[in-house]
N, C-alpha and C. Protein backbone atom coordinates (compact mmCIF):
# COMPACT_ATOMS: atom_id res chain seq x y z
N UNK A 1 16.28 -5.96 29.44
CA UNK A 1 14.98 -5.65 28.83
C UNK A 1 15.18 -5.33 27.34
N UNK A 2 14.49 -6.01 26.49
CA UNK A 2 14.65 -5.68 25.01
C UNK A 2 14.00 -4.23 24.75
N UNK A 3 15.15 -3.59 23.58
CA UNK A 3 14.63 -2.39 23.10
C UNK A 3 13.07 -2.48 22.57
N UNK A 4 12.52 -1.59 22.03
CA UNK A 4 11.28 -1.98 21.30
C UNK A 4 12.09 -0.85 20.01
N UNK A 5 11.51 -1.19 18.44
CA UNK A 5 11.98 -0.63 17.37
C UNK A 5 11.01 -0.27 16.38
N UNK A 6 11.02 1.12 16.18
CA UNK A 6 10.01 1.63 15.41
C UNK A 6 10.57 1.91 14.47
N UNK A 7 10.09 1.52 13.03
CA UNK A 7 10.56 1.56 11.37
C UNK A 7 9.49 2.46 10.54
N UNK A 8 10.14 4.18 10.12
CA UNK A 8 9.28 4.44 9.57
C UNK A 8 9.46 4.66 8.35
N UNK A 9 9.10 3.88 7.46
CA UNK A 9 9.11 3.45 6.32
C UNK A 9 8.55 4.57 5.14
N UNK A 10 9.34 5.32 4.67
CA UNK A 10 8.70 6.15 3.65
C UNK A 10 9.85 6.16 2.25
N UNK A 11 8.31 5.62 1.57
CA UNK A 11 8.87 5.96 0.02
C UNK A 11 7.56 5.92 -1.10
N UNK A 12 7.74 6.96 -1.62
CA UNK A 12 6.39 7.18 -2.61
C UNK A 12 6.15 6.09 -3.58
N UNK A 13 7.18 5.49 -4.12
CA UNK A 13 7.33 4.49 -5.30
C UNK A 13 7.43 3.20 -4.67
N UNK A 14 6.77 2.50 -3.26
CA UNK A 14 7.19 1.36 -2.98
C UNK A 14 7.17 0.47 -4.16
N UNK A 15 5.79 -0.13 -5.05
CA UNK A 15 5.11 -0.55 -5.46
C UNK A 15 6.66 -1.53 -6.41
N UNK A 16 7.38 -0.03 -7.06
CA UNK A 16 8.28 -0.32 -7.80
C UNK A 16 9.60 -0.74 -7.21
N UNK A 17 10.27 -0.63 -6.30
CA UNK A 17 11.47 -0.67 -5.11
C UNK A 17 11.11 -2.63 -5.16
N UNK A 18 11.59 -2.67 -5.79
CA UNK A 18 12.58 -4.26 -5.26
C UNK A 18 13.47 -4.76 -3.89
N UNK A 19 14.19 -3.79 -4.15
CA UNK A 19 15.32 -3.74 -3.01
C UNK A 19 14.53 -3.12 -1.69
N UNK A 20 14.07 -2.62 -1.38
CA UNK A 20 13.15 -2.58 -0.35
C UNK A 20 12.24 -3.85 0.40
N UNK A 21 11.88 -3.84 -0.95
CA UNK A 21 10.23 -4.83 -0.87
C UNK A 21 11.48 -5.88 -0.30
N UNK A 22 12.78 -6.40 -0.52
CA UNK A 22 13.70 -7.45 -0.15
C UNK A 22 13.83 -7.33 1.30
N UNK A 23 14.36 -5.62 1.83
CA UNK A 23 14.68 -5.61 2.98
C UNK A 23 13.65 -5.88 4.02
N UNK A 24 12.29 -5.29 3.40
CA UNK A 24 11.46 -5.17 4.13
C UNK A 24 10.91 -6.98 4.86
N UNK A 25 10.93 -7.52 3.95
CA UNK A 25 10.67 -9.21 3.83
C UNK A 25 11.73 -9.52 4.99
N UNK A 26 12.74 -9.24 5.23
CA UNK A 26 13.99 -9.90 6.20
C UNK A 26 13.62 -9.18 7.83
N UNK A 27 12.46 -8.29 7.81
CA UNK A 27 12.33 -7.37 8.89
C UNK A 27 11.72 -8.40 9.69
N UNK A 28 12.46 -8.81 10.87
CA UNK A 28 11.51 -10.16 11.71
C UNK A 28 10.43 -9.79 12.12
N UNK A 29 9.34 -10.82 12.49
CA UNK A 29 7.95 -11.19 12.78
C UNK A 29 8.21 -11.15 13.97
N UNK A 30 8.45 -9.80 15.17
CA UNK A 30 8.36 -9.84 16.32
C UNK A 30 7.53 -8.81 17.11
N UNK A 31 7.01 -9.15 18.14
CA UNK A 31 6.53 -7.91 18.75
C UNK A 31 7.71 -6.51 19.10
N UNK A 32 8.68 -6.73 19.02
CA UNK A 32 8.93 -5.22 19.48
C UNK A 32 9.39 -4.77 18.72
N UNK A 33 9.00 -4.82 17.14
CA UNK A 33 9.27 -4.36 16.00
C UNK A 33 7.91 -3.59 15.60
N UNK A 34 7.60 -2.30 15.35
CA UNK A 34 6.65 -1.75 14.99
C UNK A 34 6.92 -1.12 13.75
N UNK A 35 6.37 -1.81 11.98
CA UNK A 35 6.76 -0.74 10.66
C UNK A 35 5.52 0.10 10.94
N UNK A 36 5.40 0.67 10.30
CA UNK A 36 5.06 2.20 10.56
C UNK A 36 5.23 2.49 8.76
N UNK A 37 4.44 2.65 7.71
CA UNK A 37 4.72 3.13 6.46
C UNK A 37 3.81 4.56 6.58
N UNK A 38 4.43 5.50 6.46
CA UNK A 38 3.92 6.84 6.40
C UNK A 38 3.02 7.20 5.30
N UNK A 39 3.42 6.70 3.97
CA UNK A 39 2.31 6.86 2.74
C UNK A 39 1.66 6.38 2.95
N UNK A 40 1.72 5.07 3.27
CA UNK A 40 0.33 4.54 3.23
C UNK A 40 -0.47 5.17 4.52
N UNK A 41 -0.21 5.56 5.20
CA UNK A 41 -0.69 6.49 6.85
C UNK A 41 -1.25 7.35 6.42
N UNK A 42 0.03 8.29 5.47
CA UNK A 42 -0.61 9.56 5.12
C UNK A 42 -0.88 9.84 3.22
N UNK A 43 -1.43 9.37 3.43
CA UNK A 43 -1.60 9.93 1.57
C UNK A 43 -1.31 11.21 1.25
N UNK A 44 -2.43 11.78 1.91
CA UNK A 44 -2.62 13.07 1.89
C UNK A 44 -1.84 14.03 2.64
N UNK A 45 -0.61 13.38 3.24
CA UNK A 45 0.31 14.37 4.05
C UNK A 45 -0.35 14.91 5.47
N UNK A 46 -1.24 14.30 5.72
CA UNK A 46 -2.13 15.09 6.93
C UNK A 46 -1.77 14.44 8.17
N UNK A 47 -0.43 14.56 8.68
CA UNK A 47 0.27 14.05 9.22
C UNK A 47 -0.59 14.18 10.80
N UNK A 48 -0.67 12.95 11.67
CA UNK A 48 -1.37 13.40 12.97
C UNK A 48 -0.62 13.00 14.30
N UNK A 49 0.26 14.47 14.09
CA UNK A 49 0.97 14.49 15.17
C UNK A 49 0.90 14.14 16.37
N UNK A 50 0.13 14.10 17.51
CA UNK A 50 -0.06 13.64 18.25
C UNK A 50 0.20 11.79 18.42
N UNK A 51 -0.21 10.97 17.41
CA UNK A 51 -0.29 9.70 16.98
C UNK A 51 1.28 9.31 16.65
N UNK A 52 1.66 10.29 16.34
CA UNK A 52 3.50 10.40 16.01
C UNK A 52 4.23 10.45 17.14
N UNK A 53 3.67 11.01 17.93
CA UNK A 53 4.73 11.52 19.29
C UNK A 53 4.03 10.18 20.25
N UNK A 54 3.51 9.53 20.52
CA UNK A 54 3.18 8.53 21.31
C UNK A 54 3.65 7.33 20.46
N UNK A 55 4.01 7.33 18.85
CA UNK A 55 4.53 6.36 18.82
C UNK A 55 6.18 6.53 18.82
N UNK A 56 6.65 7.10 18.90
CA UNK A 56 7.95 7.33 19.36
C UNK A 56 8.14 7.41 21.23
N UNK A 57 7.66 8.00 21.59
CA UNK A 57 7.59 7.90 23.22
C UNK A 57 7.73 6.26 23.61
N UNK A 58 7.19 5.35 22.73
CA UNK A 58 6.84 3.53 23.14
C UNK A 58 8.01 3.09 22.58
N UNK A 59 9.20 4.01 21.95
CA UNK A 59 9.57 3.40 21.53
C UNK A 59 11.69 3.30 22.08
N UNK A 60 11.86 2.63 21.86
CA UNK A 60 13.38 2.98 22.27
C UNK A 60 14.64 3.30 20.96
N UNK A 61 14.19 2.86 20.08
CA UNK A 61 15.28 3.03 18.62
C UNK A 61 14.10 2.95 17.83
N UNK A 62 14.38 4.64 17.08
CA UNK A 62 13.39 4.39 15.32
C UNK A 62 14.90 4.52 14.22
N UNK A 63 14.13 3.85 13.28
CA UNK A 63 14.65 3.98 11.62
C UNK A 63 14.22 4.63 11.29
N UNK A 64 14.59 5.75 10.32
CA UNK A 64 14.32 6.17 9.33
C UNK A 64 14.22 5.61 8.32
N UNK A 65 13.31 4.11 7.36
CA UNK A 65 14.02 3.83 6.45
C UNK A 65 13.36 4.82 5.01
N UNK A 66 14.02 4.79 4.02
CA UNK A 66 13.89 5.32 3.02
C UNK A 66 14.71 5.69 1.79
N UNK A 67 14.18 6.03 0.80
CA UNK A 67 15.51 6.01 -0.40
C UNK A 67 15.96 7.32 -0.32
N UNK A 68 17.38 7.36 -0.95
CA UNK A 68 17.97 8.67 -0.26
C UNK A 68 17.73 9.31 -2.07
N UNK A 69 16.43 10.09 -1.87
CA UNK A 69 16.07 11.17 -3.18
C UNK A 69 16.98 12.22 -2.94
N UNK A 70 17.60 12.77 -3.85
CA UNK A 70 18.50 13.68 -4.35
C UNK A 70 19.09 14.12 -2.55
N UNK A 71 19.90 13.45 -1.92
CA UNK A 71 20.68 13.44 -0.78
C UNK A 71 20.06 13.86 0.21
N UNK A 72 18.62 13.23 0.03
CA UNK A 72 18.09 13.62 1.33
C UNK A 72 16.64 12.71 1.71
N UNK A 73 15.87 12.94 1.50
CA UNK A 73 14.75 12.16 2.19
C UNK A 73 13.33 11.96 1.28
N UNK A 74 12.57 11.37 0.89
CA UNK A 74 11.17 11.77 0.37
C UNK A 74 10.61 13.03 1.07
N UNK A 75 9.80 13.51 0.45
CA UNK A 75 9.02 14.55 0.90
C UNK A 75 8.58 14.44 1.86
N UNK A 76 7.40 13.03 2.02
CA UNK A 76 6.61 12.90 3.38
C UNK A 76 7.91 12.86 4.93
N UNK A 77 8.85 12.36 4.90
CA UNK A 77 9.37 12.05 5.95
C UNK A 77 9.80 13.14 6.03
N UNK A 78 10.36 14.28 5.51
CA UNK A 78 11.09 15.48 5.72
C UNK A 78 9.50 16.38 6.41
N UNK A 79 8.14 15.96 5.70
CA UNK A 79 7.38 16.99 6.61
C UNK A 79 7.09 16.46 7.92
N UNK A 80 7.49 15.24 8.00
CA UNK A 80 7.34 14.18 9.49
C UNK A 80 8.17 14.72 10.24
N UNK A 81 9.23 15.10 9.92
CA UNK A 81 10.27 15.44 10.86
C UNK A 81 10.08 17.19 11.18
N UNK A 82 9.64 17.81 9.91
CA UNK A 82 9.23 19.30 9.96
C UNK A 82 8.25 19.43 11.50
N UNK A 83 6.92 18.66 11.53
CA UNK A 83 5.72 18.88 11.75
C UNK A 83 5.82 17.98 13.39
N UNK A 84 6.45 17.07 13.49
CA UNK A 84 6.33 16.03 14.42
C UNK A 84 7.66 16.51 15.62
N UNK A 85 8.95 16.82 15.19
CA UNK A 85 9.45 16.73 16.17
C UNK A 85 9.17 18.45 16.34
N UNK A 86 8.64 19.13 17.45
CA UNK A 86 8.30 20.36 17.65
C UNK A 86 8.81 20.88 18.75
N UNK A 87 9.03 22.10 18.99
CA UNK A 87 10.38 23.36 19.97
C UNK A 87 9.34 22.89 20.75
N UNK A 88 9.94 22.44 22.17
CA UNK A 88 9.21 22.59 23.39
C UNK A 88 9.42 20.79 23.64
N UNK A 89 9.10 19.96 22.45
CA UNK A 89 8.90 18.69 23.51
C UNK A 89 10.38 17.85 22.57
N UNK A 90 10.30 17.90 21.35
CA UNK A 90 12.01 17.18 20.89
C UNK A 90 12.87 18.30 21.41
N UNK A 91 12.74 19.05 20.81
CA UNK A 91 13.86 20.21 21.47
C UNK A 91 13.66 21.63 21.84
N UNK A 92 15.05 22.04 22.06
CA UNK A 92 15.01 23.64 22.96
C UNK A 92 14.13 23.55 24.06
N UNK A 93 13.92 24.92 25.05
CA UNK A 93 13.80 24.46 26.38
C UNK A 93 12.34 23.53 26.52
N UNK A 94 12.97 22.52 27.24
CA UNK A 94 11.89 21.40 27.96
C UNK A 94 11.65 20.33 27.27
N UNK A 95 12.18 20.34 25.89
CA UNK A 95 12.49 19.47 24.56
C UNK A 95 13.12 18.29 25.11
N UNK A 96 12.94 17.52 25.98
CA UNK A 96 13.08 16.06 26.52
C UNK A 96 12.56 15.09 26.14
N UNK A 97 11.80 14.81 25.57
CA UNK A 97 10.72 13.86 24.77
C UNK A 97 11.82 12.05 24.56
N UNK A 98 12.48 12.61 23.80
CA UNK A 98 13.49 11.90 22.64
C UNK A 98 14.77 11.53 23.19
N UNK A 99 15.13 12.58 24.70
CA UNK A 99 16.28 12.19 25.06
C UNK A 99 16.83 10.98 25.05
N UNK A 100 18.04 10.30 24.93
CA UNK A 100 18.54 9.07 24.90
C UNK A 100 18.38 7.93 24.50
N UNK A 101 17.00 8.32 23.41
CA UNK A 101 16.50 6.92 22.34
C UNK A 101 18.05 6.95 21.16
N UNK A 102 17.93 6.06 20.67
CA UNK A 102 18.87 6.11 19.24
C UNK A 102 17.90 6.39 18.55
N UNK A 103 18.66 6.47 16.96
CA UNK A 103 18.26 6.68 15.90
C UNK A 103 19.32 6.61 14.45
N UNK A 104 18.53 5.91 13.49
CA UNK A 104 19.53 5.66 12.57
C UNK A 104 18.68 5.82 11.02
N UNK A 105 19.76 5.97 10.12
CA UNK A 105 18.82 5.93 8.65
C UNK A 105 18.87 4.23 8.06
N UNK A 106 18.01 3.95 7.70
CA UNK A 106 18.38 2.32 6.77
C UNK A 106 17.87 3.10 5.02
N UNK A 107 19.03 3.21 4.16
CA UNK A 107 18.61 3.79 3.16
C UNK A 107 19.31 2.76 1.69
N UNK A 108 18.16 3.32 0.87
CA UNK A 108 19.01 2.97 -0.39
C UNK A 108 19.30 3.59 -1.36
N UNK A 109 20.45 2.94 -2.17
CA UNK A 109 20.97 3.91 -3.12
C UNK A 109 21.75 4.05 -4.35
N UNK A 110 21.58 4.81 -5.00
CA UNK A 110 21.82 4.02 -6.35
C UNK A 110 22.67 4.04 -7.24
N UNK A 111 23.85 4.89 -6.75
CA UNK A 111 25.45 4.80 -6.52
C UNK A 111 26.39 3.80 -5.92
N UNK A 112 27.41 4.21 -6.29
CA UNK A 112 27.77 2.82 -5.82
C UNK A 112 28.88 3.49 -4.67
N UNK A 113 29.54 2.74 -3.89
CA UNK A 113 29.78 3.62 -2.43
C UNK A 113 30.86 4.19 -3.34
N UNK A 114 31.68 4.01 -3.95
CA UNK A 114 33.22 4.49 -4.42
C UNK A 114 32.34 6.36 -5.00
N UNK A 115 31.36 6.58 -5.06
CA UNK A 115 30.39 7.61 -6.23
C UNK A 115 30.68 8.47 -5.02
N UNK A 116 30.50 8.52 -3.52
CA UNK A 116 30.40 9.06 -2.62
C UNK A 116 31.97 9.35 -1.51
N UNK A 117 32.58 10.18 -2.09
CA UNK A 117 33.65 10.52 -1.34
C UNK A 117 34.44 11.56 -2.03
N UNK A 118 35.13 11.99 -1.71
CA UNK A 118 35.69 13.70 -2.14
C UNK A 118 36.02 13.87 -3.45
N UNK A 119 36.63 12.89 -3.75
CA UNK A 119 37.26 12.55 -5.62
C UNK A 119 35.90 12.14 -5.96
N UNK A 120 34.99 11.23 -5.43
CA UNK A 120 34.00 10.62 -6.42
C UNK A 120 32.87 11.29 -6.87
N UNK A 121 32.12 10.69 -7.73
CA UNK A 121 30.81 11.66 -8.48
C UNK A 121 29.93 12.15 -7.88
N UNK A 122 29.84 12.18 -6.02
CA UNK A 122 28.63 13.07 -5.51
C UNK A 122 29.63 14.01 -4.96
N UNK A 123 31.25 13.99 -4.82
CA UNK A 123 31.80 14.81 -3.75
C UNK A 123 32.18 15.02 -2.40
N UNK A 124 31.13 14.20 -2.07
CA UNK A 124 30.89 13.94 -0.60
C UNK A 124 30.83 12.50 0.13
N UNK A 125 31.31 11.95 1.41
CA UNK A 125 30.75 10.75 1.58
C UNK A 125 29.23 11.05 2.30
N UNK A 126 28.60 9.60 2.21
CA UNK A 126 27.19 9.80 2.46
C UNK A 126 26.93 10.27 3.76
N UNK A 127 28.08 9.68 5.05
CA UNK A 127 27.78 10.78 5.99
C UNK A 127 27.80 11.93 6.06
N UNK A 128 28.61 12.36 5.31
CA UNK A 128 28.81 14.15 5.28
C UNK A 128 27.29 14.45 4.49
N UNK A 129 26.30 14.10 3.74
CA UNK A 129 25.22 14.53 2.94
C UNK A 129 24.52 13.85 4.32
N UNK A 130 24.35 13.15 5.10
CA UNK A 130 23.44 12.58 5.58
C UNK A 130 23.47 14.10 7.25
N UNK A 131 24.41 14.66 7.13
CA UNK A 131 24.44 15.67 8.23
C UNK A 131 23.39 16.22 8.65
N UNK A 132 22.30 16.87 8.24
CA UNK A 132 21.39 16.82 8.50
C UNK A 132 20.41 16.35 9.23
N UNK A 133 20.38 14.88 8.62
CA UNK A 133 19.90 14.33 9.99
C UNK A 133 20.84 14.13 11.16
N UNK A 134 21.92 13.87 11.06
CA UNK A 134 23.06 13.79 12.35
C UNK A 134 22.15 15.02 13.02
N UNK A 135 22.33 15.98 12.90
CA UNK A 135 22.03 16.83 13.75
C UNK A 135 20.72 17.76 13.94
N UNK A 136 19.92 16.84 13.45
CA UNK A 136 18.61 16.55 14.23
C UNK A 136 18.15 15.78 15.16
N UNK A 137 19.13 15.08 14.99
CA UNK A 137 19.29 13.92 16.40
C UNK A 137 19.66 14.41 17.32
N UNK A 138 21.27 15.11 17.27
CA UNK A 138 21.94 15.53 18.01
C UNK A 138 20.49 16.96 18.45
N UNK A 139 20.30 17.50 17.98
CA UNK A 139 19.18 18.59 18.70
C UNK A 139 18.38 18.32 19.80
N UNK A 140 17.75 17.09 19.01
CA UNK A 140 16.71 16.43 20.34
C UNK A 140 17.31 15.43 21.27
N UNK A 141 18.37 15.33 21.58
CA UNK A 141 19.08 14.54 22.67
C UNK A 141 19.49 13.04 22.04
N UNK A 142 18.93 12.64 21.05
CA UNK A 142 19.42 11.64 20.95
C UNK A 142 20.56 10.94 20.29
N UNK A 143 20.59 9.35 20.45
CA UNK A 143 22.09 9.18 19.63
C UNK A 143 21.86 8.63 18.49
N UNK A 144 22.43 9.65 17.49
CA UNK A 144 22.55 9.18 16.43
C UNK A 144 23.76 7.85 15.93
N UNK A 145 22.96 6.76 15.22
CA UNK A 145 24.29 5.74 14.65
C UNK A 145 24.54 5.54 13.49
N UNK A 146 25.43 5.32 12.36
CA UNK A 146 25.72 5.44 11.20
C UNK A 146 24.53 4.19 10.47
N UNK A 147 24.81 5.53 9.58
CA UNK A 147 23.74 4.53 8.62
C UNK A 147 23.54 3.20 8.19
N UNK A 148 22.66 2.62 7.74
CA UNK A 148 22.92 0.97 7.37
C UNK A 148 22.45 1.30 5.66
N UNK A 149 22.74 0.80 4.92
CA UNK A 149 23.48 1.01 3.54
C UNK A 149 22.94 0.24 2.09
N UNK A 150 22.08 -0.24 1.55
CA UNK A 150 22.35 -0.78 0.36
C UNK A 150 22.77 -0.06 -1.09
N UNK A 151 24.24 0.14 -1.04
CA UNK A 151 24.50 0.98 -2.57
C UNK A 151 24.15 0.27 -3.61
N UNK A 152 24.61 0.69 -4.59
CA UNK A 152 24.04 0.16 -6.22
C UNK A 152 23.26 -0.59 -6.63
N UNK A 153 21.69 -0.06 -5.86
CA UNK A 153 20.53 -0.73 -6.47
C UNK A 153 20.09 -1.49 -7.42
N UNK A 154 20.92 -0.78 -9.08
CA UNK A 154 20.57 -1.05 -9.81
C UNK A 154 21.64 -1.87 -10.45
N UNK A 155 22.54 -2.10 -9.70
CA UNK A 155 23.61 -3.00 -10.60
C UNK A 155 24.57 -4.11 -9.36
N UNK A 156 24.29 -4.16 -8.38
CA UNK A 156 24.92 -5.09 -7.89
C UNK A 156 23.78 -6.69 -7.87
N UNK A 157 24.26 -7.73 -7.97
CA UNK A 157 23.91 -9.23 -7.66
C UNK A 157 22.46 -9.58 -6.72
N UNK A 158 22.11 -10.31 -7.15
CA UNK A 158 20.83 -10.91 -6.17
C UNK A 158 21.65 -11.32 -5.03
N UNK A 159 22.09 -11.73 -4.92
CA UNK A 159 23.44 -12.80 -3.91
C UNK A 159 23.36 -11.80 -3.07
N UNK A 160 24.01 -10.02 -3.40
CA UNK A 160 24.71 -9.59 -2.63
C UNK A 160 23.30 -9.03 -2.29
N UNK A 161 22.12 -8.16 -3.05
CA UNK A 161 21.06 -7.97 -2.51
C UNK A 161 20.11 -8.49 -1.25
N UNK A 162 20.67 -9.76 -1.44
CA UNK A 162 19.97 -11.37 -0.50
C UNK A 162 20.97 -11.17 0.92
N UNK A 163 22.25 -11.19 0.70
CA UNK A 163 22.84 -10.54 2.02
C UNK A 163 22.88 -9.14 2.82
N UNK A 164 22.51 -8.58 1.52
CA UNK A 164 22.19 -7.06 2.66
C UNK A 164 21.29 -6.94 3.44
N UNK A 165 19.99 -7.54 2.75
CA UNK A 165 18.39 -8.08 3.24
C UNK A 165 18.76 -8.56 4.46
N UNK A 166 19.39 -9.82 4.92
CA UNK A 166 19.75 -10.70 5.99
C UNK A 166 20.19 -9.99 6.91
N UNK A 167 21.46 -9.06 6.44
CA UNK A 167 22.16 -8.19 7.59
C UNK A 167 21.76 -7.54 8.36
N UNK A 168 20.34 -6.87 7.70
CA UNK A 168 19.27 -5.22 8.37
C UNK A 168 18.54 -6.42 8.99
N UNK A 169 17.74 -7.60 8.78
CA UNK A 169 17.24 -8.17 9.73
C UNK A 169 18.12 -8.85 10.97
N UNK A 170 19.76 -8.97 10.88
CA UNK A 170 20.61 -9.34 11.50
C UNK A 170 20.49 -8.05 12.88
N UNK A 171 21.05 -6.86 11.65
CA UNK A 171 21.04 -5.80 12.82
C UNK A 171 20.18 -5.34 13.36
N UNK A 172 18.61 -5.56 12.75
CA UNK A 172 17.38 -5.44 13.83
C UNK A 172 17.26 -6.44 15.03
N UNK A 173 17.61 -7.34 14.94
CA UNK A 173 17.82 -8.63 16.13
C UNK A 173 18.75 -8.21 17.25
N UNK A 174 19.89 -7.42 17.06
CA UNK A 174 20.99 -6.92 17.92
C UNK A 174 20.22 -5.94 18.46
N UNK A 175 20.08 -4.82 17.57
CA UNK A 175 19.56 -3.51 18.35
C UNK A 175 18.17 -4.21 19.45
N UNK A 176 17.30 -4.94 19.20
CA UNK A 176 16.22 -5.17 19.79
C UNK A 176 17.06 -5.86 21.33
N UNK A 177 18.40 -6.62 21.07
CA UNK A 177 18.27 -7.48 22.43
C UNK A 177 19.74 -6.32 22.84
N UNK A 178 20.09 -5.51 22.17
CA UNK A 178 21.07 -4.77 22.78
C UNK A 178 22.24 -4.88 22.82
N UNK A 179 22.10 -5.23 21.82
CA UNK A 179 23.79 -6.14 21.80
C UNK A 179 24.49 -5.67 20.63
N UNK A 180 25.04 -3.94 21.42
CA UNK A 180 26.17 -3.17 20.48
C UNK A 180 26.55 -2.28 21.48
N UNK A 181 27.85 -1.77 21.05
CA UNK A 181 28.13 -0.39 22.15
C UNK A 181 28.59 0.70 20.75
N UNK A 182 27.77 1.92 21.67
CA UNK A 182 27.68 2.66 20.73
C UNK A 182 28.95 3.16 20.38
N UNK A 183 30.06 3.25 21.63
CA UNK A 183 31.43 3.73 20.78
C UNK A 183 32.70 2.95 19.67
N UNK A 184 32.14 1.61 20.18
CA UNK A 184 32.30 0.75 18.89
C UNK A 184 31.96 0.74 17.90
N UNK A 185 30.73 1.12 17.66
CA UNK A 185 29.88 1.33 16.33
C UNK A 185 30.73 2.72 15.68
N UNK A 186 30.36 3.87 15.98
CA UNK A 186 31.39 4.82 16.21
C UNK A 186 32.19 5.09 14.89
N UNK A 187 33.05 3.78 15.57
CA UNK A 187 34.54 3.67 14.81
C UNK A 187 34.18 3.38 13.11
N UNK A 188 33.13 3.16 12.65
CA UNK A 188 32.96 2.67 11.15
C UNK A 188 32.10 3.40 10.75
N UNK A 189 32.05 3.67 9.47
CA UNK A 189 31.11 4.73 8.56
C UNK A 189 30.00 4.06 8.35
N UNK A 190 29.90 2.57 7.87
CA UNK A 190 28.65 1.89 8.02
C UNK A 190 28.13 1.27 8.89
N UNK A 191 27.06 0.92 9.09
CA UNK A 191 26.42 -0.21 10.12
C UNK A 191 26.70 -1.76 9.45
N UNK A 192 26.46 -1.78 7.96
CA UNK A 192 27.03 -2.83 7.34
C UNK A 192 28.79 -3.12 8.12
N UNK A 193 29.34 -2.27 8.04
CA UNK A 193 30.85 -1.82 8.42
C UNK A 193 31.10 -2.91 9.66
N UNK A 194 29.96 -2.33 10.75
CA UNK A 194 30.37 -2.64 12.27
C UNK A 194 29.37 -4.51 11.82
N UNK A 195 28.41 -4.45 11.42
CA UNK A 195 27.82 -6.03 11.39
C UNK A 195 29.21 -7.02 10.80
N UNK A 196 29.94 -6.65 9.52
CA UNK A 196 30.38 -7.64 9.28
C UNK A 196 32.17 -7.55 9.64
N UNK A 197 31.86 -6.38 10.70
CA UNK A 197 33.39 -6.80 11.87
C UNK A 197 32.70 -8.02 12.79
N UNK A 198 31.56 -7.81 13.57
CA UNK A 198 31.25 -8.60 14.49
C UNK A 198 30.87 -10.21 14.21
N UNK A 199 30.40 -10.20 12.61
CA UNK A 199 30.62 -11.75 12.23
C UNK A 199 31.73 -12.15 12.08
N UNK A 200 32.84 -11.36 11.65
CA UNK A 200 34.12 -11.95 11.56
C UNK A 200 35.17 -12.59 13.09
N UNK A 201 34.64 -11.55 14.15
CA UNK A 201 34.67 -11.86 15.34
C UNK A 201 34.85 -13.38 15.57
N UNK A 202 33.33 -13.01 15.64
CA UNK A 202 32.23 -14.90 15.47
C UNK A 202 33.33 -15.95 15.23
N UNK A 203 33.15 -15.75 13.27
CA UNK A 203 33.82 -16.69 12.86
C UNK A 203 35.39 -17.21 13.56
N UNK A 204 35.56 -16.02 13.84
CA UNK A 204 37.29 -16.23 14.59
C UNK A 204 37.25 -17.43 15.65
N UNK A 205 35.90 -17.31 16.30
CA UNK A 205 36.60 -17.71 17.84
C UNK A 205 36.35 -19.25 17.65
């Protein structure tokens, strides 16, 4: 049975985001793909919870996608997650809601990956800043999987932009028909990481 995949898309500046507006274009034309853009939902932040929790309940794997503002999230999605996942039905006692869906970030960013690690200019790698959400996942039962990635927004190639685009619609095609194991994934810091082990696979055989 195919997953169904909910994408919730938040970023205040779409208008301007290139690299988005790219990924977003590669997101296949299928039914069990539901985007979901929160600004445009919520302008006004008047988030309607109820409408939130039934669309996650339909769903089997959401994205988070969004640009990673100062190591963490836009505003609207941080009050989505404030306001929406609530004590009693994501988590603490009876907090079952969410159990055993995945969940992952698709983000972008405007460093370049070498910027993100103990010597480099943020200090940290992006999983270690992305902790947070790890374990908001981990709260409400579900499994969290490493992020999927476009670094250096502003300075890498159309070429390579044009293949990252391809890949997130690559890895939306897998997750939808199920075709990953999560302790394989696991093993790599990116989702880019684990996609272009499994084409190399491919190409091998």
């Amino acid at each position: 049975m195919a997953n169904k995949i909910l994408i919730l898309f938040a970023h205040p500046r779409f208008e301007r985001s290139a690299n988005n507006y790219l990924l977003l274009k590669h997101i296949p034309s299928v039914d069990e793909i539901t985007f979901h853009d929160l600004y445009q939902k919520y302008p006004d932040f008047n988030i309607d919870i109820a409408c939130e929790k039934k669309l996650l309940a339909d769903h089997q794997v959401i994205i988070w996608h969004h640009p990673f503002y100062w190591y963490s999230s836009p505003p609207l999605l941080k009050q989505w997650i404030d306001l929406v996942l609530e004590f009693g039905w994501a988590y603490g006692p009876g907090g079952n809601a969410l159990q055993g869906k995945v969940i992952l970030n698709c983000i972008t960013v405007g460093g370049p990956r070498s910027a993100y690690s103990g010597d480099g200019y943020n200090r940290f790698t992006l999983m270690e800043l992305l902790t947070p959400f790890n374990q908001t996942a981990y709260l409400c039962k579900m499994i969290w999987l490493p992020p999927f990635v476009m670094h250096g927004t502003h300075r890498i190639s159309e070429e390579e932009k044009n293949h990252m685009a391809e890949e997130y619609g690559n890895l939306l095609d897998r997750l939808i028909k199920g075709e990953f194991s999560e302790s394989d994934i696991r093993r790599y810091e990116y989702l880019n990481d684990w996609l272009s082990s499994v084409t190399a696979k491919i190409s091998a055989q």
